[in-house]
N, C-alpha and C. Protein backbone atom coordinates (compact mmCIF):
# COMPACT_ATOMS: atom_id res chain seq x y z
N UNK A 1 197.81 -5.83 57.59
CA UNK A 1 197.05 -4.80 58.26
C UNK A 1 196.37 -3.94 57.20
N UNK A 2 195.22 -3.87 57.18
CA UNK A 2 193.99 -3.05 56.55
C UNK A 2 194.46 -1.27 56.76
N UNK A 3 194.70 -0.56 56.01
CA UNK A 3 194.44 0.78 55.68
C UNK A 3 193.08 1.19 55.64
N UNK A 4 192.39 1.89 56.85
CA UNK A 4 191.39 2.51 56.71
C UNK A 4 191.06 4.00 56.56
N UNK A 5 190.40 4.04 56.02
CA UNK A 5 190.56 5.86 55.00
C UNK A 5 189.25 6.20 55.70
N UNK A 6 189.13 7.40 56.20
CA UNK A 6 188.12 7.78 57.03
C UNK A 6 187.73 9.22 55.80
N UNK A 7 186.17 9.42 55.50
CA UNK A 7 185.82 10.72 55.13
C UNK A 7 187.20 11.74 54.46
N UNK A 8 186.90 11.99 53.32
CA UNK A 8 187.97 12.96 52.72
C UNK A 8 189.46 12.81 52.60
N UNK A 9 189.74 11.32 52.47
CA UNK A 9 190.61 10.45 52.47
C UNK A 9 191.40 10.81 53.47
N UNK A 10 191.11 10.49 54.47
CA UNK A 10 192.21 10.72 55.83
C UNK A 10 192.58 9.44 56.60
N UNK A 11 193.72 9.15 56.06
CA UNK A 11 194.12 7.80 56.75
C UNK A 11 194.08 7.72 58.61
N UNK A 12 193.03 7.07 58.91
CA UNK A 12 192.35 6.60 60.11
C UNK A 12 193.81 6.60 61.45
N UNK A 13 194.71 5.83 60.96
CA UNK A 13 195.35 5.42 62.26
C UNK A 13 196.86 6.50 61.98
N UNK A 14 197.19 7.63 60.84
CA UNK A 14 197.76 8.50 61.26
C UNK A 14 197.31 9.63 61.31
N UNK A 15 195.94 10.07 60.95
CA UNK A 15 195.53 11.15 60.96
C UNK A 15 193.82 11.42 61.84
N UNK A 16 193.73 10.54 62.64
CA UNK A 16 192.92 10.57 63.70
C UNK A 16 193.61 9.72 64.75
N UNK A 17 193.28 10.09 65.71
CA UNK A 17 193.15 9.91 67.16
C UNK A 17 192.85 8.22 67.81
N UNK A 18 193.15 7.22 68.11
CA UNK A 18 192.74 6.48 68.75
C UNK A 18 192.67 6.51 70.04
N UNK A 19 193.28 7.80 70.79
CA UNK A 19 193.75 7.77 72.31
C UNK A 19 192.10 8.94 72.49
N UNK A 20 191.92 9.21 71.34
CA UNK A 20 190.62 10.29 71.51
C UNK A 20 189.62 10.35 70.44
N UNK A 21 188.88 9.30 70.63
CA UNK A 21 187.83 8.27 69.54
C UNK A 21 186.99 9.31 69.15
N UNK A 22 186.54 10.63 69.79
CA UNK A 22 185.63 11.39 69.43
C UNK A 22 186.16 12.44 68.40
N UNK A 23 187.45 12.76 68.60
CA UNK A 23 188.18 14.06 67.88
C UNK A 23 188.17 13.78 66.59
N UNK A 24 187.57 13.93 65.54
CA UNK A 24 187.64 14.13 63.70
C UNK A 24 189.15 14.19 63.60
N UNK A 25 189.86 13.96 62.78
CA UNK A 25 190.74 14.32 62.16
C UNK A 25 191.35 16.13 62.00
N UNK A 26 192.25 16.58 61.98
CA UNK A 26 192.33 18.03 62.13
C UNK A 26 191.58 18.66 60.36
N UNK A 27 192.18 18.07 59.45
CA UNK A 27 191.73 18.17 58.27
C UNK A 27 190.30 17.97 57.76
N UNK A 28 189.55 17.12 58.62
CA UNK A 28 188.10 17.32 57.84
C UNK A 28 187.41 17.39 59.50
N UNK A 29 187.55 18.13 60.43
CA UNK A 29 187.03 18.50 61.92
C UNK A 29 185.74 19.15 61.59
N UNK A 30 185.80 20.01 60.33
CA UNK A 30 184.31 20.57 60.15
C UNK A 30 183.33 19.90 58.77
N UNK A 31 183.29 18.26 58.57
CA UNK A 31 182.60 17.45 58.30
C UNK A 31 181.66 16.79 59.16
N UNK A 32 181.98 16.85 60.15
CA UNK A 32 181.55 16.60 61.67
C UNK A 32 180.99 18.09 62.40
N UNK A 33 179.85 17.34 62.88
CA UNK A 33 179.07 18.18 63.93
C UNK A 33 179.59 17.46 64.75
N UNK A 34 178.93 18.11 66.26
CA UNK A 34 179.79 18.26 67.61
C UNK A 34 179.85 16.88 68.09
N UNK A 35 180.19 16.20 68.68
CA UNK A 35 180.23 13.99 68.70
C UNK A 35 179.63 13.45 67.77
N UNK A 36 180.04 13.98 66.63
CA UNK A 36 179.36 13.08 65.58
C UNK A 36 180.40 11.81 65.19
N UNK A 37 181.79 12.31 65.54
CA UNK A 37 182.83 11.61 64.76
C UNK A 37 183.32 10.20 65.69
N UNK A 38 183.60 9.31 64.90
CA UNK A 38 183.64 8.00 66.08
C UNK A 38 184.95 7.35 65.41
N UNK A 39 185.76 7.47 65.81
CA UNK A 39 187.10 6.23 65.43
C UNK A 39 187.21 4.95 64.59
N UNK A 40 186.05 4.59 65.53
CA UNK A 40 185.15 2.74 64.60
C UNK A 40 184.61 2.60 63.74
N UNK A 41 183.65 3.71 63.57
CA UNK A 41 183.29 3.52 62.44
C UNK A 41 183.80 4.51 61.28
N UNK A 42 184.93 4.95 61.28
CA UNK A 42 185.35 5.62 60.21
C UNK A 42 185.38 4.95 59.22
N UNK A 43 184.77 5.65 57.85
CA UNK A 43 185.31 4.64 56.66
C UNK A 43 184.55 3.77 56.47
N UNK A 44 183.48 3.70 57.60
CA UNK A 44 182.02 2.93 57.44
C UNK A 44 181.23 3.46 56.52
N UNK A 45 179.77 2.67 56.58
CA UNK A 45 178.44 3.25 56.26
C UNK A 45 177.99 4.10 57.49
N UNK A 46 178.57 3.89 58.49
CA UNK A 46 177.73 4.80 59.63
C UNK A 46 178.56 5.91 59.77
N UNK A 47 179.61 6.22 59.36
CA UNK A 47 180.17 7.27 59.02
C UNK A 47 179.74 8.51 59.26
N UNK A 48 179.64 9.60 59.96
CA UNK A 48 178.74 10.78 60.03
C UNK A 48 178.70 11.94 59.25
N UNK A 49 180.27 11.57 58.64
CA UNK A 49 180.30 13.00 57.83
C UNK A 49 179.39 14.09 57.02
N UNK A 50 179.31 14.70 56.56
CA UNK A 50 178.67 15.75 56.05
C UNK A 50 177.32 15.22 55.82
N UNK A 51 176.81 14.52 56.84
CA UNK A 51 175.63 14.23 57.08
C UNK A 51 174.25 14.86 56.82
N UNK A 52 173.16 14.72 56.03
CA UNK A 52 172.64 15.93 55.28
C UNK A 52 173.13 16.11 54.03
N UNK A 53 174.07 16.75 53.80
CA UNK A 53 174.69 17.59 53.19
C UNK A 53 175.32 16.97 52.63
N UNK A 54 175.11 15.97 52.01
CA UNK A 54 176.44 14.81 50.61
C UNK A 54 177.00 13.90 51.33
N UNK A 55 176.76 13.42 52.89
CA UNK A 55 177.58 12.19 52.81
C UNK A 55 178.77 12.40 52.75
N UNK A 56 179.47 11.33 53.58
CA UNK A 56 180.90 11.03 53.58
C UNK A 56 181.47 11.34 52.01
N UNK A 57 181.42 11.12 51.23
CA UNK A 57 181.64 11.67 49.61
C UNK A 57 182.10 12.97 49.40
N UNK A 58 181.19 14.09 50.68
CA UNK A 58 180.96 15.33 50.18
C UNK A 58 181.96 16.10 50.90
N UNK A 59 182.74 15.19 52.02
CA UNK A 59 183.75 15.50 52.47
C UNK A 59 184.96 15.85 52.07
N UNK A 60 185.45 16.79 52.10
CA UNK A 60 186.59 17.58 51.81
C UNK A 60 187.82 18.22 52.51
N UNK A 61 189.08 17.52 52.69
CA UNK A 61 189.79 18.44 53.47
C UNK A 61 190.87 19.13 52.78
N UNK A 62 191.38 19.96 53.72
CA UNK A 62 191.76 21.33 53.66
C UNK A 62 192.37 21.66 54.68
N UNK A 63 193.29 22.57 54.56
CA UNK A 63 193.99 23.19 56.00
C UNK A 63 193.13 23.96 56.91
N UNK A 64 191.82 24.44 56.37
CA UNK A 64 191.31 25.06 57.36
C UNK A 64 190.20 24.20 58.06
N UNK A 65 190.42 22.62 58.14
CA UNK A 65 189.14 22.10 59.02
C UNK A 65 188.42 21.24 57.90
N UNK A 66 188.41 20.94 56.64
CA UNK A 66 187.50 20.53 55.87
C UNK A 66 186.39 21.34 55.44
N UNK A 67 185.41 20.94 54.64
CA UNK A 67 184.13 21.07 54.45
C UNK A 67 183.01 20.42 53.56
N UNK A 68 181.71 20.16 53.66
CA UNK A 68 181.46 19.71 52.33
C UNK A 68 180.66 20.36 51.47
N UNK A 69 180.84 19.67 50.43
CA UNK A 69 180.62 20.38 49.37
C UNK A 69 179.46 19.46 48.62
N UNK A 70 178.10 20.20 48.83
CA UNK A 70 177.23 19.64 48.30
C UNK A 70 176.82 20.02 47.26
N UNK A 71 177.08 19.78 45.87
CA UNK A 71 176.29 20.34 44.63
C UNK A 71 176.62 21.38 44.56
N UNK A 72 177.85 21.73 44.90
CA UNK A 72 178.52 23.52 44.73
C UNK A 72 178.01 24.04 45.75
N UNK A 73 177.24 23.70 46.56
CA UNK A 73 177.40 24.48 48.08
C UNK A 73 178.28 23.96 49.21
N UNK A 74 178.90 25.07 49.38
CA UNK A 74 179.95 24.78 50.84
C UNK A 74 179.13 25.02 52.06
N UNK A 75 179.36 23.74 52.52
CA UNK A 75 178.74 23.90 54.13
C UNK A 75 180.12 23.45 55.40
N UNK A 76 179.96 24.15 56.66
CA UNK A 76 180.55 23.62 57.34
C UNK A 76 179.99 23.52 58.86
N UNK A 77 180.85 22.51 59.68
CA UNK A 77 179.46 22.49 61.15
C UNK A 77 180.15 23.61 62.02
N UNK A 78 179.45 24.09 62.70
CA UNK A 78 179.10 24.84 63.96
C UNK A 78 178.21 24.32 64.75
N UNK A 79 179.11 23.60 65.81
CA UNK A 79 178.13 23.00 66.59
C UNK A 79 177.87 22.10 66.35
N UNK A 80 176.85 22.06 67.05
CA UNK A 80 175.68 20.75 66.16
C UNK A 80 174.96 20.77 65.10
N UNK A 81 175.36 22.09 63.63
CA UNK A 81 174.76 21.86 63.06
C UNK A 81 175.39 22.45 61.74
N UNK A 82 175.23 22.48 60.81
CA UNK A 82 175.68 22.34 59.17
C UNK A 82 175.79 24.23 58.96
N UNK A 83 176.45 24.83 58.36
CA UNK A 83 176.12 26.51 58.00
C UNK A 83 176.67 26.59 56.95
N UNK A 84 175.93 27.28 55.75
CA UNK A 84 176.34 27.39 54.49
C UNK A 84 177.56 28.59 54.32
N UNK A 85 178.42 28.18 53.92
CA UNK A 85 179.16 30.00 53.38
C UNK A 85 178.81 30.56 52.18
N UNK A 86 178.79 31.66 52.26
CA UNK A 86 178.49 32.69 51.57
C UNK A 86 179.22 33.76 50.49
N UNK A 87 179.44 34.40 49.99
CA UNK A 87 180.29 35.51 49.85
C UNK A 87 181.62 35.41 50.07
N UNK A 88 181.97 36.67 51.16
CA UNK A 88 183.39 36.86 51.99
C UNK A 88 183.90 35.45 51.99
N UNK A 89 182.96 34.66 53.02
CA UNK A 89 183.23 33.86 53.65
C UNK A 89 183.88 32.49 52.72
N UNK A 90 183.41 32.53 51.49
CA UNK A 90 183.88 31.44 50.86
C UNK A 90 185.16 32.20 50.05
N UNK A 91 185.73 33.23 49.79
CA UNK A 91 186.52 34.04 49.47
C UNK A 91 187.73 33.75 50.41
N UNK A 92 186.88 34.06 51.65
CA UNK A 92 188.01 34.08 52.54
C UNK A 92 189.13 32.70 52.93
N UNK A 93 188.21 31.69 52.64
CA UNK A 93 188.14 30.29 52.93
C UNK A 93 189.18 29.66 51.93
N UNK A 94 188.79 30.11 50.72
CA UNK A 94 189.51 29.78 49.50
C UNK A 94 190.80 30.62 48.89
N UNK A 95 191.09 31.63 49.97
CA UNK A 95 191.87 32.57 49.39
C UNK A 95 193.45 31.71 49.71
N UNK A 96 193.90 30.98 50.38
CA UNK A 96 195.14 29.94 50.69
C UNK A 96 195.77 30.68 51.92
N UNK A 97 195.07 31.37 53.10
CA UNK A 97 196.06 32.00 53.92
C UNK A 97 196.80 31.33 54.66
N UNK A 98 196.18 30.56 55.27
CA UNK A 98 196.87 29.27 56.12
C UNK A 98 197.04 27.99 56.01
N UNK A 99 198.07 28.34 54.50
CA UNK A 99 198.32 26.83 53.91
C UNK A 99 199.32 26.27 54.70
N UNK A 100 200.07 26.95 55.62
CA UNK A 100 201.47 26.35 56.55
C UNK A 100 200.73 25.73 57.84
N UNK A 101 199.62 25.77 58.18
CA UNK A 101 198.99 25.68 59.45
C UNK A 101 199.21 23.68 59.29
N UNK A 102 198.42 23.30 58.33
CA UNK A 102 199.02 21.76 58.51
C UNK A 102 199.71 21.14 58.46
N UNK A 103 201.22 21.64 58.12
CA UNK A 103 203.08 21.45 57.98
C UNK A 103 203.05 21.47 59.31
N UNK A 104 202.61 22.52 60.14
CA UNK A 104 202.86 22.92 61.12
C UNK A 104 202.68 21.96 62.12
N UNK A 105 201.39 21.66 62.17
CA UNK A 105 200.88 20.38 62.95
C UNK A 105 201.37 19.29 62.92
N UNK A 106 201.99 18.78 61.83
CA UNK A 106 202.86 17.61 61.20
C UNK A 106 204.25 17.74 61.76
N UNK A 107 204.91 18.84 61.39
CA UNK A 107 205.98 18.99 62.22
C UNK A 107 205.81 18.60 63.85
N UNK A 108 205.02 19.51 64.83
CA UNK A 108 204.95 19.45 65.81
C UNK A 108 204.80 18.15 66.44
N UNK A 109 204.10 17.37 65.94
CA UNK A 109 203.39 15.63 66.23
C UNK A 109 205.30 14.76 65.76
N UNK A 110 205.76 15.00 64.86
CA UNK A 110 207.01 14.13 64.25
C UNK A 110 208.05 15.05 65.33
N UNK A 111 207.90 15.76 65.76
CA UNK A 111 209.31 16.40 67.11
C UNK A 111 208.80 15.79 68.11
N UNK A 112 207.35 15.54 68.54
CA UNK A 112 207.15 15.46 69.93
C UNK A 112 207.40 13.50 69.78
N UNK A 113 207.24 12.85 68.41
CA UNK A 113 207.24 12.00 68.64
C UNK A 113 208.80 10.90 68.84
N UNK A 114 209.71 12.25 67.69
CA UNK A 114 211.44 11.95 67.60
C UNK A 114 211.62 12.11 69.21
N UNK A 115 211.64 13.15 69.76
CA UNK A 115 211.49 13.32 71.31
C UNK A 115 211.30 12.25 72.48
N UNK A 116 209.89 11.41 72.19
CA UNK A 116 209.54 10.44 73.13
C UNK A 116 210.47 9.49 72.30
N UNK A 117 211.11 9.03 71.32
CA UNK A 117 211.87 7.90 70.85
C UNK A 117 213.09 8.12 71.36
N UNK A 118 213.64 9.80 71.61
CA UNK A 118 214.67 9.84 71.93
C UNK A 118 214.90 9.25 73.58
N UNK A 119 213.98 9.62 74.15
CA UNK A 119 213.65 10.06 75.86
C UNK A 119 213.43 8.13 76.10
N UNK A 120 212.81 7.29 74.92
CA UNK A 120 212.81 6.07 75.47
C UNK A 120 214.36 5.23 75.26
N UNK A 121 214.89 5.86 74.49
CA UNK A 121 216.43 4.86 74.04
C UNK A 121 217.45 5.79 75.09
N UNK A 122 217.33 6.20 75.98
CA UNK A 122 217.95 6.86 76.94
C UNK A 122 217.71 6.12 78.05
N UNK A 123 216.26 5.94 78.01
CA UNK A 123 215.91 5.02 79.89
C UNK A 123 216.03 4.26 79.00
N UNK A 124 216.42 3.32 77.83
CA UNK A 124 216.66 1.61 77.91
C UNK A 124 218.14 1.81 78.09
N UNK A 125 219.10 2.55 77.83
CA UNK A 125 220.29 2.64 77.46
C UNK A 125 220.49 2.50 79.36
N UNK A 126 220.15 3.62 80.26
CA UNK A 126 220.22 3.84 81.55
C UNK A 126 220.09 2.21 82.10
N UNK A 127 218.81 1.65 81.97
CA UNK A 127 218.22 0.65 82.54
C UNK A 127 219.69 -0.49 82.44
N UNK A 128 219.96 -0.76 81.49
CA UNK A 128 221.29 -1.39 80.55
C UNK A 128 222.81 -0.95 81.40
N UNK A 129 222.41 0.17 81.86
CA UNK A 129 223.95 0.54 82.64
C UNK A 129 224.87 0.99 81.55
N UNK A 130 224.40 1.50 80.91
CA UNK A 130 225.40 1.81 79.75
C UNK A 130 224.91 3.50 79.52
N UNK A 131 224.35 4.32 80.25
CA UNK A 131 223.73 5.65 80.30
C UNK A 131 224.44 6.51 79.40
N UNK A 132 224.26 6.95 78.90
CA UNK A 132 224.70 7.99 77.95
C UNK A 132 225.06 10.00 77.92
N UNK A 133 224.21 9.70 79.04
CA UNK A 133 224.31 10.75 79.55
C UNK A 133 225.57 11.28 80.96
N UNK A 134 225.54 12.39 80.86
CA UNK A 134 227.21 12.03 81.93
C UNK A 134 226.67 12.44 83.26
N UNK A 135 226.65 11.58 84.32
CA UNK A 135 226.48 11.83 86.19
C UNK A 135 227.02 12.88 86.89
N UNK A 136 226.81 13.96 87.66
CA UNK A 136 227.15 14.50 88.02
C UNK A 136 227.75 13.94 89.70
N UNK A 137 228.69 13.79 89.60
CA UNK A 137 228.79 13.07 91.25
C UNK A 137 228.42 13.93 92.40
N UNK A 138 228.34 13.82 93.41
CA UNK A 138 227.22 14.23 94.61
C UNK A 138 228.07 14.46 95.89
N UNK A 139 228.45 14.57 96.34
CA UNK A 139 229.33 14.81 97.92
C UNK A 139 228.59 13.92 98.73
N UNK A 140 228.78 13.12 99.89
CA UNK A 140 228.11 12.67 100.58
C UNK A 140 227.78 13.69 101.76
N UNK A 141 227.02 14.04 102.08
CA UNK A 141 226.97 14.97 103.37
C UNK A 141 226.92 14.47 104.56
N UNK A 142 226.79 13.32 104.71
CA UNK A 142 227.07 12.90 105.96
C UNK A 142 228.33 12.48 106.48
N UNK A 143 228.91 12.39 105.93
CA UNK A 143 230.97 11.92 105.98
C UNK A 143 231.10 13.23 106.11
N UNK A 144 232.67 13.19 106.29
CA UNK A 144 233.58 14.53 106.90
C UNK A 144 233.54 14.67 105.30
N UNK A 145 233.64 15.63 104.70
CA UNK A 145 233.98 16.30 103.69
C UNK A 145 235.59 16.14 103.32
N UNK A 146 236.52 16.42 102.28
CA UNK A 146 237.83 16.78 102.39
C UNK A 146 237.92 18.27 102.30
N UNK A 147 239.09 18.68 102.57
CA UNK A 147 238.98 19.94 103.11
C UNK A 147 239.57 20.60 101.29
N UNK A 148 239.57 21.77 101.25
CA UNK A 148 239.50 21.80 99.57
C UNK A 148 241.09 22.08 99.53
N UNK A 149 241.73 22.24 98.78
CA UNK A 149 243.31 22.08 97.98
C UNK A 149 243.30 24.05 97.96
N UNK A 150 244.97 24.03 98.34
CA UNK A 150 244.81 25.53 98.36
C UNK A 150 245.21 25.98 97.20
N UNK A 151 245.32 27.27 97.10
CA UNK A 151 245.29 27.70 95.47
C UNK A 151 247.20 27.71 95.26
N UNK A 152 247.22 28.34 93.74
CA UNK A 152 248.77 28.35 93.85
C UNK A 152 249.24 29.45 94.90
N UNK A 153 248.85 30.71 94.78
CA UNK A 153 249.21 31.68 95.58
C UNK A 153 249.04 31.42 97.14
N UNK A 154 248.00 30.50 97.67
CA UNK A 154 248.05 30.17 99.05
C UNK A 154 249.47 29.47 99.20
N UNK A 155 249.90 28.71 98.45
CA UNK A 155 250.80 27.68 98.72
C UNK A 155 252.04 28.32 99.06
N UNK A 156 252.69 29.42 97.84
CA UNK A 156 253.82 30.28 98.11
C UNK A 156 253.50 30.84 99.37
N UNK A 157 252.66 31.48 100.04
CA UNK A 157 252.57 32.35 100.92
C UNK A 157 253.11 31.44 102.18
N UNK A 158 252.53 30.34 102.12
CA UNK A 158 252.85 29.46 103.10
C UNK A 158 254.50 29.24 103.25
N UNK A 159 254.92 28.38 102.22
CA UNK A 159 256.48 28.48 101.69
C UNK A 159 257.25 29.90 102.21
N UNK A 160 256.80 30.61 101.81
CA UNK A 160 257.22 32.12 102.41
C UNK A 160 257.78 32.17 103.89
N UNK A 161 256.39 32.13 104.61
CA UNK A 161 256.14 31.86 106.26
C UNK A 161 256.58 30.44 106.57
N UNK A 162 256.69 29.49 106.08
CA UNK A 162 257.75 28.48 106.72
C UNK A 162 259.03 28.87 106.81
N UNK A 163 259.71 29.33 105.68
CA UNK A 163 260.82 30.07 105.57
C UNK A 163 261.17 31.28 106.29
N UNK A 164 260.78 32.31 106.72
CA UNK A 164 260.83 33.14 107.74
C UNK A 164 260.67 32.59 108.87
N UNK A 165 260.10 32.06 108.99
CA UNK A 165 259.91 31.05 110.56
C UNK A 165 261.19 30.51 110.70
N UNK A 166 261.80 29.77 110.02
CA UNK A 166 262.91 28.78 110.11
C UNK A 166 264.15 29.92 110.15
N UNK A 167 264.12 31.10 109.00
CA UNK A 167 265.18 32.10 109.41
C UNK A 167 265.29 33.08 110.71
N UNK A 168 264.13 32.99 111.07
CA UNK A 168 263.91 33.34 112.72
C UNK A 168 264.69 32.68 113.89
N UNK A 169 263.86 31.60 113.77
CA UNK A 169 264.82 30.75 114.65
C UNK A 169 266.17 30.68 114.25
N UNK A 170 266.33 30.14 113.04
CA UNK A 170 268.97 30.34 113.04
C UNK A 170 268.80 31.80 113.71
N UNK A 171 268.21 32.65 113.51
CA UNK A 171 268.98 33.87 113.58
C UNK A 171 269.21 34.31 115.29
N UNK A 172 267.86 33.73 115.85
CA UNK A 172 267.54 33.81 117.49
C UNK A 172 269.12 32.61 118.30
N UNK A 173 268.70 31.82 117.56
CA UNK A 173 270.17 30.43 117.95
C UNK A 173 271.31 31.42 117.73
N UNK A 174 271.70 31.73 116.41
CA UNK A 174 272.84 32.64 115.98
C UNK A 174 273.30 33.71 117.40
N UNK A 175 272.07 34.20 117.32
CA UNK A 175 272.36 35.43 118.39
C UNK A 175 272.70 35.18 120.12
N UNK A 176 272.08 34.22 120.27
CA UNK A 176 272.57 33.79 121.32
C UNK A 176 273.52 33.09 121.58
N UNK A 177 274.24 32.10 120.77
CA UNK A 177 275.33 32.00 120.53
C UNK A 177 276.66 33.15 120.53
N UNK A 178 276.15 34.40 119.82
CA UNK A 178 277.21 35.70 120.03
C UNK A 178 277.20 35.87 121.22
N UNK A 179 276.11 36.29 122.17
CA UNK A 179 276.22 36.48 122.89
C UNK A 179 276.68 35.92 123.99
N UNK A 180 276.73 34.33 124.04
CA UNK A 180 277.52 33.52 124.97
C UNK A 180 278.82 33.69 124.87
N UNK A 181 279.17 33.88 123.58
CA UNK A 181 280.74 33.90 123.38
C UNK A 181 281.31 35.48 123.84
N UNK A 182 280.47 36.31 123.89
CA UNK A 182 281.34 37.37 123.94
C UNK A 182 281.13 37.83 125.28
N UNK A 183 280.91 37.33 126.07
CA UNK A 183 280.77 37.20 127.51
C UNK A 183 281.87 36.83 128.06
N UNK A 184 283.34 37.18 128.90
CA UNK A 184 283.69 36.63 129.53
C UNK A 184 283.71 36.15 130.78
């Protein structure tokens, strides 16, 4: 398999899009004017990059979008079209503020992708009957239910009142018994 390097050395099939043929790369996005950028022909002669302005060559990336750099002028697109920086603007550009911004992106793409690897070896594992995850079992609601188990303290209370019940009765038998006997 061929390694194709798209404009400002950006390897084609991890750092662009095939699911979105138009989107530049995040790193050189402002080598490209607005659909200029094409998937297929990256890394071509038809290449669009810094079009005008130095050619795919003149492409440069960077955490903030790319740019190129023609003969010591920095240009970048807006739009549909090329804008030189200036002053501030190339100050500002070059000053390193948002050097974490493309870790960032990298991170986010390698979680979402550990994620879908995780989320697929779960439904093969499931599919397999071997699930990994633990079932929560379900009551049937249409069957009689069982009736629930009483607590410890229900149980004595009961024990209690069987027992008074049962000393009720000897004592009612008992008593009437005295009383037969002492009858003459």
């Amino acid at each position: 398999m061929t390694v194709v390097t798209c404009c400002g050395d950006q390897d084609r099939n991890t750092e662009a899009s095939e699911t979105h043929p138009n989107r530049p790369p995040n790193d050189t996005r402002n080598c490209y004017t607005r659909d200029s950028f094409d998937w297929n022909s990256c890394g071509s002669e038809r290449d669009k990059a810094c079009l005008g302005h130095g050619g795919c060559d003149a492409c440069v990336a960077d955490d903030m979008g790319g740019y190129c750099d023609d003969n010591g002028k920095v240009f970048v697109s807006r739009g549909s079209r090329f804008e030189e920086l200036k002053g501030t603007q190339l100050i500002d550009r070059f000053s390193g503020g948002n050097s974490r911004r493309r870790d960032d992106i990298r991170l986010k793409r390698e979680e979402r992708d550990m994620e879908r690897q995780m989320e697929n070896r779960i439904r093969e594992m499931q599919i397999m009957d071997r699930d990994p995850l633990p079932q929560i079992t379900r009551r049937d609601t249409t069957s009689h239910a069982t009736p629930p188990t009483q607590s410890f303290i229900g149980s004595y209370l009961n024990i209690i009142a069987l027992g008074l019940g049962i000393l009720l009765v000897l004592l009612s038998i008992a008593l009437s018994y005295v009383k037969l006997t002492k009858t003459p």
